[in-house]
N, C-alpha and C. Protein backbone atom coordinates (compact mmCIF):
# COMPACT_ATOMS: atom_id res chain seq x y z
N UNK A 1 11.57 36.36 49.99
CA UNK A 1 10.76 36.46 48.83
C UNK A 1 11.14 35.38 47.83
N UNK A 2 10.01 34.80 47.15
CA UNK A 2 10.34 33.34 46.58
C UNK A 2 9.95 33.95 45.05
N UNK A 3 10.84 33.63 44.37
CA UNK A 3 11.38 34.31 42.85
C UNK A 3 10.98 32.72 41.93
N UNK A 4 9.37 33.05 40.60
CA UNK A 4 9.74 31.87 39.86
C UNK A 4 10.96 31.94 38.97
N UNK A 5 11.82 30.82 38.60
CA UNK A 5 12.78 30.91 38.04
C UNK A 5 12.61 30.25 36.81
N UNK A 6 11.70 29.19 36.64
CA UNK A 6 11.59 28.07 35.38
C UNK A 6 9.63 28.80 35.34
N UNK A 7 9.70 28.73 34.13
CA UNK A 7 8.39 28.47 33.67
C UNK A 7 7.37 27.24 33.79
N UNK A 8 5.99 27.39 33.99
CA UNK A 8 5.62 26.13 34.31
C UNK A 8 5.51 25.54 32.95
N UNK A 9 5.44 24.07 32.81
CA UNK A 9 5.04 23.21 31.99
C UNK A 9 3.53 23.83 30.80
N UNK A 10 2.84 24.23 31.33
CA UNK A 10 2.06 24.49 30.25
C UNK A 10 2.07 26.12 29.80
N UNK A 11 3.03 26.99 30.43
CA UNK A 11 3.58 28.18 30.08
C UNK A 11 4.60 27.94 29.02
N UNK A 12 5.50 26.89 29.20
CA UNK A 12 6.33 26.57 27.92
C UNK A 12 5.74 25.84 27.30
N UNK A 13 4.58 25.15 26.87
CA UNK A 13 3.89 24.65 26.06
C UNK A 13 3.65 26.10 25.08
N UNK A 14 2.63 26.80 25.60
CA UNK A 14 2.38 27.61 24.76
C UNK A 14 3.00 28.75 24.35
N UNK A 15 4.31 28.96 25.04
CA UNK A 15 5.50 29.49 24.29
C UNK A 15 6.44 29.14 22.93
N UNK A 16 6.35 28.00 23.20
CA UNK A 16 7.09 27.49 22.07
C UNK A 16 6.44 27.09 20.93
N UNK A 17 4.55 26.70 21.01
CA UNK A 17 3.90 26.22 20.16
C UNK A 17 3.34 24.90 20.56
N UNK A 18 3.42 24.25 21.09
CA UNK A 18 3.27 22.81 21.24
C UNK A 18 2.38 22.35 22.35
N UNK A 19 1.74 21.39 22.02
CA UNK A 19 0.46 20.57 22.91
C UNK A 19 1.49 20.30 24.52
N UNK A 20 0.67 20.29 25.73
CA UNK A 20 1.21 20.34 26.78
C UNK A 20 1.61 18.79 27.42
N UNK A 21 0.99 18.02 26.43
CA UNK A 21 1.38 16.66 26.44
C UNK A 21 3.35 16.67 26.28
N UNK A 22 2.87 17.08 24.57
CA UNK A 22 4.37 17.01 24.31
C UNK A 22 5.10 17.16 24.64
N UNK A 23 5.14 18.41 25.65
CA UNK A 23 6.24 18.86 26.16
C UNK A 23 6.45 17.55 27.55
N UNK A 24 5.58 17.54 27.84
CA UNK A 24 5.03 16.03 29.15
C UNK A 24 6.23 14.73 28.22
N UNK A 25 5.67 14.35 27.63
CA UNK A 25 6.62 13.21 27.18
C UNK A 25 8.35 13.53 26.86
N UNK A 26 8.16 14.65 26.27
CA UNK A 26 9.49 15.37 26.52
C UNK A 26 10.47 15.03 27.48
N UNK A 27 10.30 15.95 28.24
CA UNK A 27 10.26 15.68 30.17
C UNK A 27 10.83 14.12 30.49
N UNK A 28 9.72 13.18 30.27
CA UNK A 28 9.96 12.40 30.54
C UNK A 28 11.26 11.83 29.89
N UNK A 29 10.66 11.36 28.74
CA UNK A 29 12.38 10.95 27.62
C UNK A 29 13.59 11.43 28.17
N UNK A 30 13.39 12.76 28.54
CA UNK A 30 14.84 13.00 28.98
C UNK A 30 14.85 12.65 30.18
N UNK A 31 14.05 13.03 31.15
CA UNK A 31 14.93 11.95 32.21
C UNK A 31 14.68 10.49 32.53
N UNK A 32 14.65 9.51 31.26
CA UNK A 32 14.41 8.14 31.51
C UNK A 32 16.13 7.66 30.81
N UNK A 33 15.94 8.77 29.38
CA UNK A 33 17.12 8.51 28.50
C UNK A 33 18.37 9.09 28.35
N UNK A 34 18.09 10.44 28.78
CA UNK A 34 18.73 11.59 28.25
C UNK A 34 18.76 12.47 26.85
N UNK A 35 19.22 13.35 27.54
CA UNK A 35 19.47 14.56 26.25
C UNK A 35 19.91 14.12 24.74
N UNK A 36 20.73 12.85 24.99
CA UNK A 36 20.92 12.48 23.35
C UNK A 36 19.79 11.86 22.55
N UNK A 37 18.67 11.17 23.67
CA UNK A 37 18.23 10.57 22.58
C UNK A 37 16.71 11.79 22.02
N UNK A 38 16.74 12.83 22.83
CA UNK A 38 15.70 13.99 22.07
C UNK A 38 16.34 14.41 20.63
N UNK A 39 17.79 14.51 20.57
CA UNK A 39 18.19 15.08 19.27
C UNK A 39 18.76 13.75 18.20
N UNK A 40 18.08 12.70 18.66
CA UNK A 40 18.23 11.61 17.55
C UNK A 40 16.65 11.48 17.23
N UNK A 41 17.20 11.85 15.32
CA UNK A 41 15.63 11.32 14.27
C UNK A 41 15.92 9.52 14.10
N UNK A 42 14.75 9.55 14.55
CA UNK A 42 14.43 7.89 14.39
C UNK A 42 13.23 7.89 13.44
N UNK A 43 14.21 6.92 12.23
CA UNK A 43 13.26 6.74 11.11
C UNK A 43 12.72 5.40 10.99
N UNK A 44 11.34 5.07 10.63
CA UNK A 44 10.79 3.58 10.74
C UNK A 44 11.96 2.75 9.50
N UNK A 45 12.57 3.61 8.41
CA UNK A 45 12.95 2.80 7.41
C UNK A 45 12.04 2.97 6.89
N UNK A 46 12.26 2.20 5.43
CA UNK A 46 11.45 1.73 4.45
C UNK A 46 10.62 -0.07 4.88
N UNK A 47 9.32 0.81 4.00
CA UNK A 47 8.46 -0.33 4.20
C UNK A 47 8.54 -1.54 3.47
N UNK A 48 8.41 -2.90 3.59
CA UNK A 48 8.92 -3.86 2.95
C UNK A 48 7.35 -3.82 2.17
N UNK A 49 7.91 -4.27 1.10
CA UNK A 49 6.63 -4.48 -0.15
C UNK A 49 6.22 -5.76 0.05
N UNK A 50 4.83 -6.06 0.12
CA UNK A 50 4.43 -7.62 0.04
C UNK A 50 4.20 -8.22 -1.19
N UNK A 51 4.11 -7.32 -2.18
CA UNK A 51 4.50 -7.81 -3.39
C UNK A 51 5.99 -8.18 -4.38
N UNK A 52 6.85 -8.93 -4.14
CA UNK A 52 8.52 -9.96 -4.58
C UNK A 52 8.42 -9.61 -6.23
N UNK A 53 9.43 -9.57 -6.69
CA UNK A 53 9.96 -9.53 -8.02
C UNK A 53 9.30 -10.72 -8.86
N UNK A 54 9.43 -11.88 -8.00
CA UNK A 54 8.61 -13.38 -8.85
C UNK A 54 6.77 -12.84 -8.96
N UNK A 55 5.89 -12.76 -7.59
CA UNK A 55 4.91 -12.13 -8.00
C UNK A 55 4.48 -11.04 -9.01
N UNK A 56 5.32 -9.93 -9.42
CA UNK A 56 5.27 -8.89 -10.32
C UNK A 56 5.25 -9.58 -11.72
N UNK A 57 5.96 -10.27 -11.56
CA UNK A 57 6.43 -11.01 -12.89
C UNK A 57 4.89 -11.59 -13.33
N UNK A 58 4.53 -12.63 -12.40
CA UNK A 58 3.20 -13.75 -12.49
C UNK A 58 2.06 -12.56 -12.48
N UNK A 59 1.72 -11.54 -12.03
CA UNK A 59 0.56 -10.93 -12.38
C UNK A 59 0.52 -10.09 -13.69
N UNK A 60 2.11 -9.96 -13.67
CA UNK A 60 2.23 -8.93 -14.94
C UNK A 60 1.63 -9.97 -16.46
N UNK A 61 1.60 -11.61 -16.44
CA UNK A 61 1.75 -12.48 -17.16
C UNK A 61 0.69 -12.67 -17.73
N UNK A 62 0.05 -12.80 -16.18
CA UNK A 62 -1.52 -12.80 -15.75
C UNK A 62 -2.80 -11.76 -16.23
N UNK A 63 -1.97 -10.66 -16.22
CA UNK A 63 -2.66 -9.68 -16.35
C UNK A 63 -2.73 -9.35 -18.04
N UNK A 64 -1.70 -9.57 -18.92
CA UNK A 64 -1.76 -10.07 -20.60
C UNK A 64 -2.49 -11.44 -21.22
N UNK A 65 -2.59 -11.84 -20.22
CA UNK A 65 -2.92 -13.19 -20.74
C UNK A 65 -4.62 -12.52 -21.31
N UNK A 66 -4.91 -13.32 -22.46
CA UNK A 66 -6.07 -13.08 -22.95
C UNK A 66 -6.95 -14.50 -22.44
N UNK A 67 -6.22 -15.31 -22.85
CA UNK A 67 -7.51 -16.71 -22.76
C UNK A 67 -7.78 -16.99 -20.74
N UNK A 68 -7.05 -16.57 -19.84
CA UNK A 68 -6.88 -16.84 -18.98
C UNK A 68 -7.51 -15.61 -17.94
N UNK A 69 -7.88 -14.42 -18.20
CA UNK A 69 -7.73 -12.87 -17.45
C UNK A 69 -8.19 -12.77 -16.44
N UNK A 70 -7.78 -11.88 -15.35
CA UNK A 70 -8.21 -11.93 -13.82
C UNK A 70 -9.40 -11.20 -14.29
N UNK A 71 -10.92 -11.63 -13.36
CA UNK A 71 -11.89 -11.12 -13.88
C UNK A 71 -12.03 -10.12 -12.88
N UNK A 72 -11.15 -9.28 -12.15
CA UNK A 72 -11.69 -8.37 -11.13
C UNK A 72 -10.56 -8.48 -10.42
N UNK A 73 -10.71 -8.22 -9.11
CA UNK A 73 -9.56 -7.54 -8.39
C UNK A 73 -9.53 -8.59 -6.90
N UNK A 74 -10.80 -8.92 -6.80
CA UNK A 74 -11.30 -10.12 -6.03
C UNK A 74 -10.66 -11.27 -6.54
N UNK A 75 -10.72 -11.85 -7.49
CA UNK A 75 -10.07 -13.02 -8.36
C UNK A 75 -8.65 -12.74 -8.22
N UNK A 76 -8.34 -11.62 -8.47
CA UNK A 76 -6.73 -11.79 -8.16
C UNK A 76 -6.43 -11.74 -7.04
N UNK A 77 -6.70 -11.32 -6.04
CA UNK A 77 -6.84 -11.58 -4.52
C UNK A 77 -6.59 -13.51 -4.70
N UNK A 78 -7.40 -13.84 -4.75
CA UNK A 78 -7.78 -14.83 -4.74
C UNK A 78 -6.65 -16.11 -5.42
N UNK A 79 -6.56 -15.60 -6.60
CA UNK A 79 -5.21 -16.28 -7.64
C UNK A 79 -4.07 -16.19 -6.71
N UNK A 80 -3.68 -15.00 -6.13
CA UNK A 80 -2.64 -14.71 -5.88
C UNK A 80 -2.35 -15.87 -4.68
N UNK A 81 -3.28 -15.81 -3.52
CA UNK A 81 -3.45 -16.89 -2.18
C UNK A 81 -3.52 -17.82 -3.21
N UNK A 82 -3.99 -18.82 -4.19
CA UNK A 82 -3.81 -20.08 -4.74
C UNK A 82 -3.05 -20.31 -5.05
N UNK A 83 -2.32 -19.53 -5.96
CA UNK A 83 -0.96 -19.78 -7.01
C UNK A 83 0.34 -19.21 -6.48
N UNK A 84 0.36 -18.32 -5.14
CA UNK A 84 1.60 -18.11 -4.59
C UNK A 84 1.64 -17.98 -2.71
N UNK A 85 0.27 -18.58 -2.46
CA UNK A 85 0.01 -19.08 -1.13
C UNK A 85 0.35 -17.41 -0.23
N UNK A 86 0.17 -16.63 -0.69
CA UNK A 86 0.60 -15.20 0.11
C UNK A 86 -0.85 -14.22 0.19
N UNK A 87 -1.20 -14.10 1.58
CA UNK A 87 -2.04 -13.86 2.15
C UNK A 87 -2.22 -12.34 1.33
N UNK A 88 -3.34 -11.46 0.45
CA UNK A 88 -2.87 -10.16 0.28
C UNK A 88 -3.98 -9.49 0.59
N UNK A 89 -3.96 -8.61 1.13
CA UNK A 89 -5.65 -7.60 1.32
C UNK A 89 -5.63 -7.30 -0.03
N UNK A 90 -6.92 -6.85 -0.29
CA UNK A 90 -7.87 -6.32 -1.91
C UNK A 90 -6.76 -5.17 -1.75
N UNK A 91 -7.25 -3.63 -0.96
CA UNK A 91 -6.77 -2.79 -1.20
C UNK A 91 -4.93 -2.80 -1.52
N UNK A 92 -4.45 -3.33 -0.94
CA UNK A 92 -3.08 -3.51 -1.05
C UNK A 92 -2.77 -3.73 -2.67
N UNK A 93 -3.68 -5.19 -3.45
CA UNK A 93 -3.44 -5.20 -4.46
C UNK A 93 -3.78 -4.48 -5.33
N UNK A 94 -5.25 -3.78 -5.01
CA UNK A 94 -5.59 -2.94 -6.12
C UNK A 94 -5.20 -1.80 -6.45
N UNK A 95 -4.53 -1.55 -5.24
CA UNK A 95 -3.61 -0.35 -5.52
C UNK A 95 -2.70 -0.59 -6.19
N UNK A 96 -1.70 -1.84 -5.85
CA UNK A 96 -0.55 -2.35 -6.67
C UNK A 96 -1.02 -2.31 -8.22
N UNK A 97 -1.74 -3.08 -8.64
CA UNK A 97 -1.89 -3.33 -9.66
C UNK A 97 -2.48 -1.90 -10.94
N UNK A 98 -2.95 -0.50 -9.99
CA UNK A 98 -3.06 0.91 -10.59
C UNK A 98 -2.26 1.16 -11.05
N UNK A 99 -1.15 1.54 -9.75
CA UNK A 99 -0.33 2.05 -9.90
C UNK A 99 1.06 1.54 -10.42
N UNK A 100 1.05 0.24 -10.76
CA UNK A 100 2.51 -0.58 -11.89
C UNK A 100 1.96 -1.03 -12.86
N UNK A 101 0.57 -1.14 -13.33
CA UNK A 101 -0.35 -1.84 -14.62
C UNK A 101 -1.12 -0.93 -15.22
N UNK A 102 -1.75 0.05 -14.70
CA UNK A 102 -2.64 0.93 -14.89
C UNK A 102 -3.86 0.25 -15.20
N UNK A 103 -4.29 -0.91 -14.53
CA UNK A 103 -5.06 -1.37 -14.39
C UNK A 103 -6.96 -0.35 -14.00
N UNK A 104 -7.52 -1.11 -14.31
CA UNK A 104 -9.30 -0.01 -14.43
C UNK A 104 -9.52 -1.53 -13.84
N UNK A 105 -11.32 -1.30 -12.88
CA UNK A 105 -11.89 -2.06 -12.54
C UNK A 105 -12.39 -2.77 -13.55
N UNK A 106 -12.60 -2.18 -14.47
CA UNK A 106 -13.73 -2.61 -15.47
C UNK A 106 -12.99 -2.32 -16.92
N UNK A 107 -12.41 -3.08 -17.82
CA UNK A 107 -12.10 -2.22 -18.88
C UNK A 107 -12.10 -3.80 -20.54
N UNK A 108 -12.80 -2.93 -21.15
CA UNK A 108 -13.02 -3.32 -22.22
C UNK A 108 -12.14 -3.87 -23.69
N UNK A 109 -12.61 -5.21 -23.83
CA UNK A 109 -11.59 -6.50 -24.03
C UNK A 109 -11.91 -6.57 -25.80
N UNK A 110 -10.84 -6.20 -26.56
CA UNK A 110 -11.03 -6.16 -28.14
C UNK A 110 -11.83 -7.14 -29.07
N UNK A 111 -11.55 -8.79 -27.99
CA UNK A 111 -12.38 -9.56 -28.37
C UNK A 111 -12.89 -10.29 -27.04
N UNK A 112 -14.26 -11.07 -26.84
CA UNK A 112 -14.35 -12.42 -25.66
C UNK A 112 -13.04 -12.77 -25.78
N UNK A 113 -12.55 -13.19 -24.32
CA UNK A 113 -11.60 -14.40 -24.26
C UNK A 113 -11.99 -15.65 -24.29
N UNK A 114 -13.40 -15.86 -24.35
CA UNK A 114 -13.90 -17.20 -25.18
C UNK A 114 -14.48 -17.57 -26.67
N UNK A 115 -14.44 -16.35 -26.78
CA UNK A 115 -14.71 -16.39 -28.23
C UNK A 115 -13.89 -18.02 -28.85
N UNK A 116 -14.82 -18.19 -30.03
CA UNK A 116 -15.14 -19.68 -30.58
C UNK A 116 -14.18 -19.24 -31.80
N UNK A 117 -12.62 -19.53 -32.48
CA UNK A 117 -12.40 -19.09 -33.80
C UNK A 117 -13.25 -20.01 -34.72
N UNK A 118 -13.42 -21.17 -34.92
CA UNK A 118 -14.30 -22.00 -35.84
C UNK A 118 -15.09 -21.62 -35.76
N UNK A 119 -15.88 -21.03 -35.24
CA UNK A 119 -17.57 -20.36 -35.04
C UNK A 119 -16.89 -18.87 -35.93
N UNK A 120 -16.69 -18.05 -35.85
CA UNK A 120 -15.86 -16.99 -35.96
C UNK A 120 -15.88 -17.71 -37.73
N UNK A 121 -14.97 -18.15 -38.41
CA UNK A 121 -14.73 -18.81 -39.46
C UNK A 121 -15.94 -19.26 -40.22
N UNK A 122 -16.70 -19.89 -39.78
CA UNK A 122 -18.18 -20.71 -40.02
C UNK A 122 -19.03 -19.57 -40.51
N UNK A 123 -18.84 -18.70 -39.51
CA UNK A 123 -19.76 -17.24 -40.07
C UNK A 123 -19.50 -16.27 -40.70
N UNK A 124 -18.28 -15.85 -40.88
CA UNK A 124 -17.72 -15.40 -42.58
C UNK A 124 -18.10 -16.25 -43.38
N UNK A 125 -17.90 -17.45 -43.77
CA UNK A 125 -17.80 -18.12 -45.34
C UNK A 125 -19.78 -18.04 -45.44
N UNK A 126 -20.60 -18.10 -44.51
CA UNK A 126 -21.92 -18.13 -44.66
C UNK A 126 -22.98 -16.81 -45.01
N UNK A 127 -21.52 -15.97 -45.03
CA UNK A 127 -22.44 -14.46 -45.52
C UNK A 127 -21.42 -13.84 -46.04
């Protein structure tokens, strides 16, 4: 008389909780690697920022500057590949620039940054 002794593979899947894959790759890992490397957490690390301490600096500069202002998020895309040759996706920056500037797509400027002061001057003393 032939006695099961191990459970099958997708009987301990759904014993324990888990997709029958998982337990499949499981399986495998251990016998390619062994038992130590199932109970080692492997962490990616931290993600490297594509935005450098010198860039933070230049948009932060950029981003006060009145006579000069990034007109959008595209333009700074854009500034950024001209003036520091570093390739950046939109989303990457526009997120950057939310979330360390509190930057708005659209946000409203106390005066033109072209505004004329002699024009400005000319039209006080005339009324």
């Amino acid at each position: 008389m032939k006695e099961k002794s191990l459970p099958s593979q997708l009987e301990l899947s759904k014993h324990i909780g888990v997709d029958y894959a998982t337990v499949k790759r499981w399986l495998k890992q251990y016998k390619e690697e062994g038992f130590d490397s199932l109970i080692v957490l492997k962490s990616g690390g931290k993600r490297r920022s594509v935005i450098n301490a010198q860039l933070h600096e230049s948009l932060s500069a950029k981003l006060n500057d009145s006579n000069n202002p990034l007109l959008g998020y595209w333009d700074g895309v854009l500034w950024v590949n001209t003036h520091h040759g570093i390739d950046i996706k939109y989303n990457t920056l526009r997120t950057y620039l939310i979330r360390h500037f509190h930057t708005k797509l659209k946000s409203p400027r106390k005066s033109h940054y072209k505004k004329d002061q002699q024009a400005i001057e000319a039209f006080k003393k005339t009324t």
